[in-house]
Each structure stands twice: as structure tokens, then as C-alpha cells.
C-alpha atoms as a PDB file:
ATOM      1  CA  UNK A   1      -3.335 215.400-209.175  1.00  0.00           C
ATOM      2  CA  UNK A   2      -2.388 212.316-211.588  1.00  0.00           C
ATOM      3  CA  UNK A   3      -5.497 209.839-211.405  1.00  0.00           C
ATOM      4  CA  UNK A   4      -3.853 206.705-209.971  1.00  0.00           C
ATOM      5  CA  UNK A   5      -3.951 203.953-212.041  1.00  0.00           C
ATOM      6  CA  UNK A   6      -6.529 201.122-210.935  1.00  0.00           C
ATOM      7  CA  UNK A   7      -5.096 198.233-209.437  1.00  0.00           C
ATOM      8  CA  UNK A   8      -4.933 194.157-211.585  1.00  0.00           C
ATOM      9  CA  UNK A   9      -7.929 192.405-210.628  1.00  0.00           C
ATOM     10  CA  UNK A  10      -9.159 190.251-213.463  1.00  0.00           C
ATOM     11  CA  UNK A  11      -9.095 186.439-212.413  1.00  0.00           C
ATOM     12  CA  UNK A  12      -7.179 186.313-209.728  1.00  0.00           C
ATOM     13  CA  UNK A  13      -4.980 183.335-209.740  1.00  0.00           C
ATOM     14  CA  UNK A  14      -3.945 183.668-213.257  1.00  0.00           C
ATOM     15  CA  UNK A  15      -3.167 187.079-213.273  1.00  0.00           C
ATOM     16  CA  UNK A  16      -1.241 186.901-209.863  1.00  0.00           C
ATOM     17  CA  UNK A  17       0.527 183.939-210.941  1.00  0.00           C
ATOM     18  CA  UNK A  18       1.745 185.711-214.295  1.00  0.00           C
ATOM     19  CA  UNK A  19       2.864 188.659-212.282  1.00  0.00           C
ATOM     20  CA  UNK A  20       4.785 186.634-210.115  1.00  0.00           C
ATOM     21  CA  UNK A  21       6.318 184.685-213.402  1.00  0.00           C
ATOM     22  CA  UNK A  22       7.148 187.722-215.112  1.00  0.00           C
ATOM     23  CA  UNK A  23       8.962 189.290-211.595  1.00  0.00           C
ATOM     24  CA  UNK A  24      11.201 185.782-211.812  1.00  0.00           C
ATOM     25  CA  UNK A  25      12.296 186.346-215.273  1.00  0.00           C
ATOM     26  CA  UNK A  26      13.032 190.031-214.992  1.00  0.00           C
ATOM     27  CA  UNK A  27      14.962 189.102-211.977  1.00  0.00           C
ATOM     28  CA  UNK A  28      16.770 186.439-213.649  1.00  0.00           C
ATOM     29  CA  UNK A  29      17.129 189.067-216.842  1.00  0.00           C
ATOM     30  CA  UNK A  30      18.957 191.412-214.974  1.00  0.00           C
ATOM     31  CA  UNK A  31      21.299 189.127-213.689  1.00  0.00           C
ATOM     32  CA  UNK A  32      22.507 187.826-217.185  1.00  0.00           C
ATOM     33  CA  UNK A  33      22.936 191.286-218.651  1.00  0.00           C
ATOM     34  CA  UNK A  34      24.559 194.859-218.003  1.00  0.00           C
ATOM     35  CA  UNK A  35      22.542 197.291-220.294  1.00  0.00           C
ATOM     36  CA  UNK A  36      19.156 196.827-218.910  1.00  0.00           C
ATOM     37  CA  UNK A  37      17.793 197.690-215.285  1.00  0.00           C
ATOM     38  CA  UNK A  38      14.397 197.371-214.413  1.00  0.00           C
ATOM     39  CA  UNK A  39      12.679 198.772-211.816  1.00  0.00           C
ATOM     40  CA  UNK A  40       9.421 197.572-210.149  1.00  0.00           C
ATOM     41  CA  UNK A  41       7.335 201.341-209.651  1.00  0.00           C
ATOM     42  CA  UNK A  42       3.742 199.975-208.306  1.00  0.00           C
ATOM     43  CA  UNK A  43       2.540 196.877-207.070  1.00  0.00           C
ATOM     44  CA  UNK A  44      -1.177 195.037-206.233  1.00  0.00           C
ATOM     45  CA  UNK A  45      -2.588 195.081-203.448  1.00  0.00           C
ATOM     46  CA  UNK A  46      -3.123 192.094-200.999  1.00  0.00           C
ATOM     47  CA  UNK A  47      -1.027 188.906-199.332  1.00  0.00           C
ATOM     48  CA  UNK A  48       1.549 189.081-201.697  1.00  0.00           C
ATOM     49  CA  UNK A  49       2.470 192.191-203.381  1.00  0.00           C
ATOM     50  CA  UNK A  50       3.546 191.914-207.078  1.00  0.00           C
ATOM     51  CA  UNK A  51       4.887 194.455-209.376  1.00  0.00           C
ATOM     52  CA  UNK A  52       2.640 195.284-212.033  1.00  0.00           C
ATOM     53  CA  UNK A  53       3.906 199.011-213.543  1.00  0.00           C
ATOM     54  CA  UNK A  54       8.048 198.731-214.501  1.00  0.00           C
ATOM     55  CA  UNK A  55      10.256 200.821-215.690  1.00  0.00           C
ATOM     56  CA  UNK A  56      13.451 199.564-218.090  1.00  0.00           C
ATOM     57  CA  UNK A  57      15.952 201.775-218.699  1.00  0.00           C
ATOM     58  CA  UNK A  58      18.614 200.764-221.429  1.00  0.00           C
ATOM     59  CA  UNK A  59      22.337 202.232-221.474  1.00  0.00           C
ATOM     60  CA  UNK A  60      22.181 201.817-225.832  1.00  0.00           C
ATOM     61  CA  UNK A  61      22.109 204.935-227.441  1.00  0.00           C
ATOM     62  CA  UNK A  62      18.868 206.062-229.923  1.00  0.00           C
ATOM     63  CA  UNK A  63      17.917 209.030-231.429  1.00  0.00           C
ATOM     64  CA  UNK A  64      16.944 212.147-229.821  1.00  0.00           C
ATOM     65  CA  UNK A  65      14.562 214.973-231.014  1.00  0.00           C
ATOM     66  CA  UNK A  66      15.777 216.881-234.155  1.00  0.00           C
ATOM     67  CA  UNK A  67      16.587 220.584-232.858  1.00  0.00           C
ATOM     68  CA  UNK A  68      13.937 223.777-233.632  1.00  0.00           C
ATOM     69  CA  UNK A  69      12.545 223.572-236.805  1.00  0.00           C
ATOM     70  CA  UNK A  70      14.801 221.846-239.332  1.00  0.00           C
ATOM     71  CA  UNK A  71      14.834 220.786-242.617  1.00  0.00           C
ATOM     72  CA  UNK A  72      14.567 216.879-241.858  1.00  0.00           C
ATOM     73  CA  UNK A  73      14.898 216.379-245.972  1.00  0.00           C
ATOM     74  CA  UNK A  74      18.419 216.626-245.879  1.00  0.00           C
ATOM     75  CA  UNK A  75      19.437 216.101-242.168  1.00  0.00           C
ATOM     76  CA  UNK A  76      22.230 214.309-241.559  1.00  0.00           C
ATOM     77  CA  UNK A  77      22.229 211.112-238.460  1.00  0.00           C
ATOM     78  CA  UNK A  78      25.204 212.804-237.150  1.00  0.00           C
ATOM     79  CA  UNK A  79      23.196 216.010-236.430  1.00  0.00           C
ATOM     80  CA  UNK A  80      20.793 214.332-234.164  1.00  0.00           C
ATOM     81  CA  UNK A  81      20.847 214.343-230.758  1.00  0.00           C
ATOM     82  CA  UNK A  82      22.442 210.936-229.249  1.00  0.00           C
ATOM     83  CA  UNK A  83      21.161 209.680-226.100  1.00  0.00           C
ATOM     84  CA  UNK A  84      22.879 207.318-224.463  1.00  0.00           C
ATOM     85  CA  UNK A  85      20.417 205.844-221.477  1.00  0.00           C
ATOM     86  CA  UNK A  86      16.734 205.455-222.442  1.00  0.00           C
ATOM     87  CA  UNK A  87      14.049 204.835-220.187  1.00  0.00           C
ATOM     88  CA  UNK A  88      10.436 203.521-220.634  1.00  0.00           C
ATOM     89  CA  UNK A  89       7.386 202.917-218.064  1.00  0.00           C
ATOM     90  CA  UNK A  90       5.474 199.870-218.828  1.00  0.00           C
ATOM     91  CA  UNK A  91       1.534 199.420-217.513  1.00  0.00           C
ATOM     92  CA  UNK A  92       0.292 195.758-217.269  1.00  0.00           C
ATOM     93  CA  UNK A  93      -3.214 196.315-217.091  1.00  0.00           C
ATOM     94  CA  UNK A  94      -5.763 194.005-215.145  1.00  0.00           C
ATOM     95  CA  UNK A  95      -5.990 191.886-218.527  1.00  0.00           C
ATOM     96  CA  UNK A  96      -2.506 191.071-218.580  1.00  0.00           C
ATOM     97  CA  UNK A  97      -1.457 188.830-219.969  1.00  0.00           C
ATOM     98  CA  UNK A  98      -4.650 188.773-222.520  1.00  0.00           C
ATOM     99  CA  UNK A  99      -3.842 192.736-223.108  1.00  0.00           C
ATOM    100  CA  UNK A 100      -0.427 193.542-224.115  1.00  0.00           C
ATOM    101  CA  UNK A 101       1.303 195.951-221.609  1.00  0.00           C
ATOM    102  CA  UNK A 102       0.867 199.812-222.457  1.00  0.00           C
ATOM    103  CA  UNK A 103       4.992 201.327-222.734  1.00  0.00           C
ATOM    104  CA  UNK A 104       5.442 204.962-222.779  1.00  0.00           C
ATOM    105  CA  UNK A 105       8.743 206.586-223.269  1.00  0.00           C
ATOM    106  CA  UNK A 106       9.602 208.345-220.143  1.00  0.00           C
ATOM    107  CA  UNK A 107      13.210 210.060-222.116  1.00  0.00           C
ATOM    108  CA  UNK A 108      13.522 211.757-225.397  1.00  0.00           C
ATOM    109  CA  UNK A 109      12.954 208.801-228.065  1.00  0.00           C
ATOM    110  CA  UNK A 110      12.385 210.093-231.927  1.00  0.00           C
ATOM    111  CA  UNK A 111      11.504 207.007-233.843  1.00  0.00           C
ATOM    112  CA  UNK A 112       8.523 206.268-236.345  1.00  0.00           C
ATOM    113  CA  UNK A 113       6.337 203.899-233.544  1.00  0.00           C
ATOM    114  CA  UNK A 114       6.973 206.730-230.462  1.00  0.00           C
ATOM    115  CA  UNK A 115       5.021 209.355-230.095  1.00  0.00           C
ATOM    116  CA  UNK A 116       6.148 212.622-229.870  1.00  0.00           C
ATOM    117  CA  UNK A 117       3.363 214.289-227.949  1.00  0.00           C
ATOM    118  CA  UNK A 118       2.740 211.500-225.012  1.00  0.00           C
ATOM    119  CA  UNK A 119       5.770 209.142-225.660  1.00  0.00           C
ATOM    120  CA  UNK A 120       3.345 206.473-226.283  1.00  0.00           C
ATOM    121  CA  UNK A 121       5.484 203.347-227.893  1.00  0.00           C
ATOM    122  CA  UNK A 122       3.766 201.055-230.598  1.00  0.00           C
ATOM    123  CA  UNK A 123       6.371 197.873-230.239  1.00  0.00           C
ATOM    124  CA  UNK A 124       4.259 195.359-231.873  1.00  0.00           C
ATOM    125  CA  UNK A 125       1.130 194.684-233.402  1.00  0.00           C
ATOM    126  CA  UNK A 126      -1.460 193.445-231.572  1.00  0.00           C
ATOM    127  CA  UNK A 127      -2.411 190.418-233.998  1.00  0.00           C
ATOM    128  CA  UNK A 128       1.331 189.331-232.846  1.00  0.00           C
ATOM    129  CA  UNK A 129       0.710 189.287-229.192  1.00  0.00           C
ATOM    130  CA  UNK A 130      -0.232 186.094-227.409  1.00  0.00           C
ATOM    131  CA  UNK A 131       0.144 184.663-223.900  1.00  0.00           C
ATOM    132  CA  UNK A 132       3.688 183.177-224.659  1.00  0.00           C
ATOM    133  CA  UNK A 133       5.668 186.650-224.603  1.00  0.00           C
ATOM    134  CA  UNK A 134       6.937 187.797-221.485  1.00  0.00           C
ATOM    135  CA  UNK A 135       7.979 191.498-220.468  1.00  0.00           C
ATOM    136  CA  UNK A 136      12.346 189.964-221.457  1.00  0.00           C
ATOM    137  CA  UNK A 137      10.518 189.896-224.663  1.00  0.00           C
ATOM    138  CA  UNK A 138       9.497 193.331-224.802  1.00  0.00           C
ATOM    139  CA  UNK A 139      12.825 194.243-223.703  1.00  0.00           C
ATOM    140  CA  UNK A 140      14.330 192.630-226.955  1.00  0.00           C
ATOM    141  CA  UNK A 141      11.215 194.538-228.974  1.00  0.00           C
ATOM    142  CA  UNK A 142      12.252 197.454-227.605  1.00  0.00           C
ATOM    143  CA  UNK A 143      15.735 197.118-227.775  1.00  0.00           C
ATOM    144  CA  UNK A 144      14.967 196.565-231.282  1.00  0.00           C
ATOM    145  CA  UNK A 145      13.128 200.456-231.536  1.00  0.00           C
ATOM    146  CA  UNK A 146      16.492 201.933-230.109  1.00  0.00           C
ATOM    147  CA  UNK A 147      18.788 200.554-232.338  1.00  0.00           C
ATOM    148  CA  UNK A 148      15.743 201.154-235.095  1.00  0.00           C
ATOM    149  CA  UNK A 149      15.929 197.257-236.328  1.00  0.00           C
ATOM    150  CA  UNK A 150      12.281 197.602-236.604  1.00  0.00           C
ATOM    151  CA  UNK A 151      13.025 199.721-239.604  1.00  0.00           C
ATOM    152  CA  UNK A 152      16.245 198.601-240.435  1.00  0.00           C
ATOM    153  CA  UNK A 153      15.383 194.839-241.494  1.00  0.00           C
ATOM    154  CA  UNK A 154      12.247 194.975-242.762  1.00  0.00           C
ATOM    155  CA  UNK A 155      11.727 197.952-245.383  1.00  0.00           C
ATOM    156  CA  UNK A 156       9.182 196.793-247.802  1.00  0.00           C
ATOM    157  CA  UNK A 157       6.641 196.723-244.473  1.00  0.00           C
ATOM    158  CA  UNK A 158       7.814 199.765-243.613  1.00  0.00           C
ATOM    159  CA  UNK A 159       7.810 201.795-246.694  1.00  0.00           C
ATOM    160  CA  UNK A 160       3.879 200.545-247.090  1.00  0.00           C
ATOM    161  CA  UNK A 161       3.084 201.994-243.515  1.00  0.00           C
ATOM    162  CA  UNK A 162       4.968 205.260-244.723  1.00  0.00           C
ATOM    163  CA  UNK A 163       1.952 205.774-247.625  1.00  0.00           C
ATOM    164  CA  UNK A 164      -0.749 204.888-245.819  1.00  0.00           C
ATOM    165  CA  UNK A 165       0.612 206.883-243.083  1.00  0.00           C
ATOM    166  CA  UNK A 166       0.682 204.387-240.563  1.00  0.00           C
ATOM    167  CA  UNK A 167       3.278 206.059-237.969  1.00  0.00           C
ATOM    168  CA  UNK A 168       2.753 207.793-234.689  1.00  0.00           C
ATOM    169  CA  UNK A 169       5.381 209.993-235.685  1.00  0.00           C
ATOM    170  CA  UNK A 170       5.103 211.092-239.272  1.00  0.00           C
ATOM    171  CA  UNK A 171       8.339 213.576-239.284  1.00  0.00           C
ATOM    172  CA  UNK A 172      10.652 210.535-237.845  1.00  0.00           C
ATOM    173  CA  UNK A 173       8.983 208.492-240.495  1.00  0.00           C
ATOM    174  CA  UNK A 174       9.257 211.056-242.999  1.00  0.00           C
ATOM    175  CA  UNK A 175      13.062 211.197-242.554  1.00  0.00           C
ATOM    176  CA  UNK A 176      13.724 207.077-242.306  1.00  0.00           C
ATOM    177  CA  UNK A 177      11.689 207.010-245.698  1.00  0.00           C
ATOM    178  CA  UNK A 178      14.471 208.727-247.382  1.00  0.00           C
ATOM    179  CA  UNK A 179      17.654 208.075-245.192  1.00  0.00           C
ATOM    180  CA  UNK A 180      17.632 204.149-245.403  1.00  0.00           C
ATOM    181  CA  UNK A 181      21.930 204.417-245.388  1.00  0.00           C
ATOM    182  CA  UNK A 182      21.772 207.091-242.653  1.00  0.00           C
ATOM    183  CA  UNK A 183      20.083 204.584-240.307  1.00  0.00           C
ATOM    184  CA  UNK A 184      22.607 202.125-241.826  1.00  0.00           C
ATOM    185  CA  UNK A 185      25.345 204.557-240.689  1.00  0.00           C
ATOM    186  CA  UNK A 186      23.762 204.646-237.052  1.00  0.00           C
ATOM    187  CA  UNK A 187      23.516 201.327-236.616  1.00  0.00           C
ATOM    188  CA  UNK A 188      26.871 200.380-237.874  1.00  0.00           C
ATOM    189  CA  UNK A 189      28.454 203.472-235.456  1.00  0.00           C
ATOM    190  CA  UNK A 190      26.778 202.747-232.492  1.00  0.00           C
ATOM    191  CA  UNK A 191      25.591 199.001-232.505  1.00  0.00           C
ATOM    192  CA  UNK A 192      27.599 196.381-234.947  1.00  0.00           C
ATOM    193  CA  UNK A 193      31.100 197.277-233.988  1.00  0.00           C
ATOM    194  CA  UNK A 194      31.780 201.159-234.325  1.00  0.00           C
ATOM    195  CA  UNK A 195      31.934 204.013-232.201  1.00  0.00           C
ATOM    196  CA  UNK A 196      30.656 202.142-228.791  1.00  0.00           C
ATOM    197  CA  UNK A 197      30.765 199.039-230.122  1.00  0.00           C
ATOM    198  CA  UNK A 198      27.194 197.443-228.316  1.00  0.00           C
ATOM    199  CA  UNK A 199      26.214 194.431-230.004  1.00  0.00           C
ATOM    200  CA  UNK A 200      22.757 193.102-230.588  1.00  0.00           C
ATOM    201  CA  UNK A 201      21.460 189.879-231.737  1.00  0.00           C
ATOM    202  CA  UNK A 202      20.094 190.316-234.641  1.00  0.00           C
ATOM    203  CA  UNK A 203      18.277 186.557-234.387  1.00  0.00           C
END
């Protein structure tokens, strides 16, 4: 049996109040967009129950997992796996919003800052994070690991990661290393007015 997760506590007031901030925006999120749905999975305990584990699921399509053992060298972006609705599980822990949430990958994401053995999602580093992002943030960081824009627009940071090996998943970092116009190909196919035409803002 799963170990259940241990419920916010931390001071009380300011943690509650953040939860019940963040539930307003999300709300108010939702409302102003179609590709995102997020939905609440645990709450605290007490008066006034607030959500504190989510999970977003995006209809934008990403990369899947490469099939059996291939030769990622030469691998075409058309010969990946496309999926089309992504979903990840986000933990605010009881030092939220000191602590950045935790986001796991709960569908099949390939991409340099997932994991491929727990789905485990590095969005951004943690000298970045401060008490002014909010979880419609995350959604935007995120959004950003789909459509690989991480990668995309800033190379020279992420060819110096590459060679100190700074990836938690070396293959899909491997591949983006030397397929800079394949991920151009992707993104222009699936997210700047190709093939399903979704749109981003690239701000």
C-alpha cells in the first residue's frame, strides 16, 4: 500500500491562505482557456478543505518514448510517438509556497528535464523560484516542456547542461543535442501554425 502523503501544516494562515489563492486562479485559469483541465486529487484537513495535490492535463501534443532499442543518432521527429493529451500530478508540500511544488508526469513524456524511470519533471531551477509564481505559472513552464521551448529558445544553456550532463534523461538529451531542426520541425508542425495548428505565446 502507497504511503499517503502527509498532510500541509507549516504556518497555518499563510499556507491556507495560499492554497485558497492558488484554487481561485486555477479556477479562473480554466475558465479563460480550452487546453488545460485541472483537477483538485487531495485536500487538507480541517474547517475548510483546500486542494493541495492537482493534476493538469494538457490536450498539446509532446513526444512520446522512442520504440525498443533504436538508434536515436539518426532518428527522425516523425518516428516518435505523438501524444496528444498529457497529464501531470503536482505535490505542494507543507512548505508551499517557500518549496516549489514536486510535478511528476503521470503519461508518457520523453524530454531532457522528465525522467524516464519515475516521471519526475525538473521545470525550473530552484534559484528561479520565489513566492510570486503561482501553479498558472507552472502551467505556462510546463506547457513550455511539451512544446520543448525550454530547449528550443535557449541553446547555448542547453548545450552546456548536455556536457556536464546535467539532464534527467540523457538519451532525450542526447538526441536534442544533435537534432536542433528536428525539434524545429516539431514545433513548427504541431505548435506555430502546422499540422494542428495550437499556438503558444512565446512571450
Amino acid at each position: 500500500m502507497a504511503k499517503k502523503k502527509a498532510q500541509p501544516t507549516g504556518d497555518g494562515k499563510f499556507v491556507m491562505g495560499r492554497l485558497a489563492t492558488e484554487w481561485e486562479h486555477l479556477m479562473e485559469f480554466m475558465g479563460e482557456q480550452e487546453f488545460c483541465e485541472v483537477e483538485p486529487l487531495d485536500f487538507t484537513w480541517g474547517e475548510e478543505a483546500l486542494p493541495y495535490k492537482y493534476r493538469f492535463t494538457f490536450r498539446k501534443p509532446t513526444f512520446g518514448t522512442p520504440p525498443g532499442k533504436v538508434q536515436l543518432k539518426n532518428f527522425p521527429f516523425g518516428n516518435f510517438p505523438i501524444n496528444e493529451t498529457v497529464s501531470f500530478d503536482i505535490y505542494l508540500s507543507e512548505a508551499y509556497p517557500v518549496v516549489k511544488p514536486e510535478i511528476y508526469a503521470s503519461s508518457d513524456v520523453w524530454h531532457p528535464n522528465v525522467s524516464p524511470k519515475d516521471g519526475f519533471v525538473c521545470y525550473v531551477n530552484d534559484k528561479t523560484w520565489d513566492l510570486t509564481v503561482h501553479l498558472t505559472d507552472v502551467a505556462d513552464m510546463l506547457l513550455g516542456v511539451l512544446s520543448w521551448a525550454d530547449i528550443h529558445d535557449n541553446p547555448d544553456n542547453f548545450y552546456k547542461r548536455v556536457e556536464v550532463g546535467d539532464y534527467l534523461n540523457p538519451d532525450a538529451a542526447g538526441w536534442a543535442y544533435n537534432h536542433a531542426d528536428e525539434i524545429g520541425n516539431f514545433r513548427d508542425f504541431y505548435y506555430t501554425g502546422g499540422g494542428l495548428a495550437f499556438d503558444i505565446d512565446e512571450e
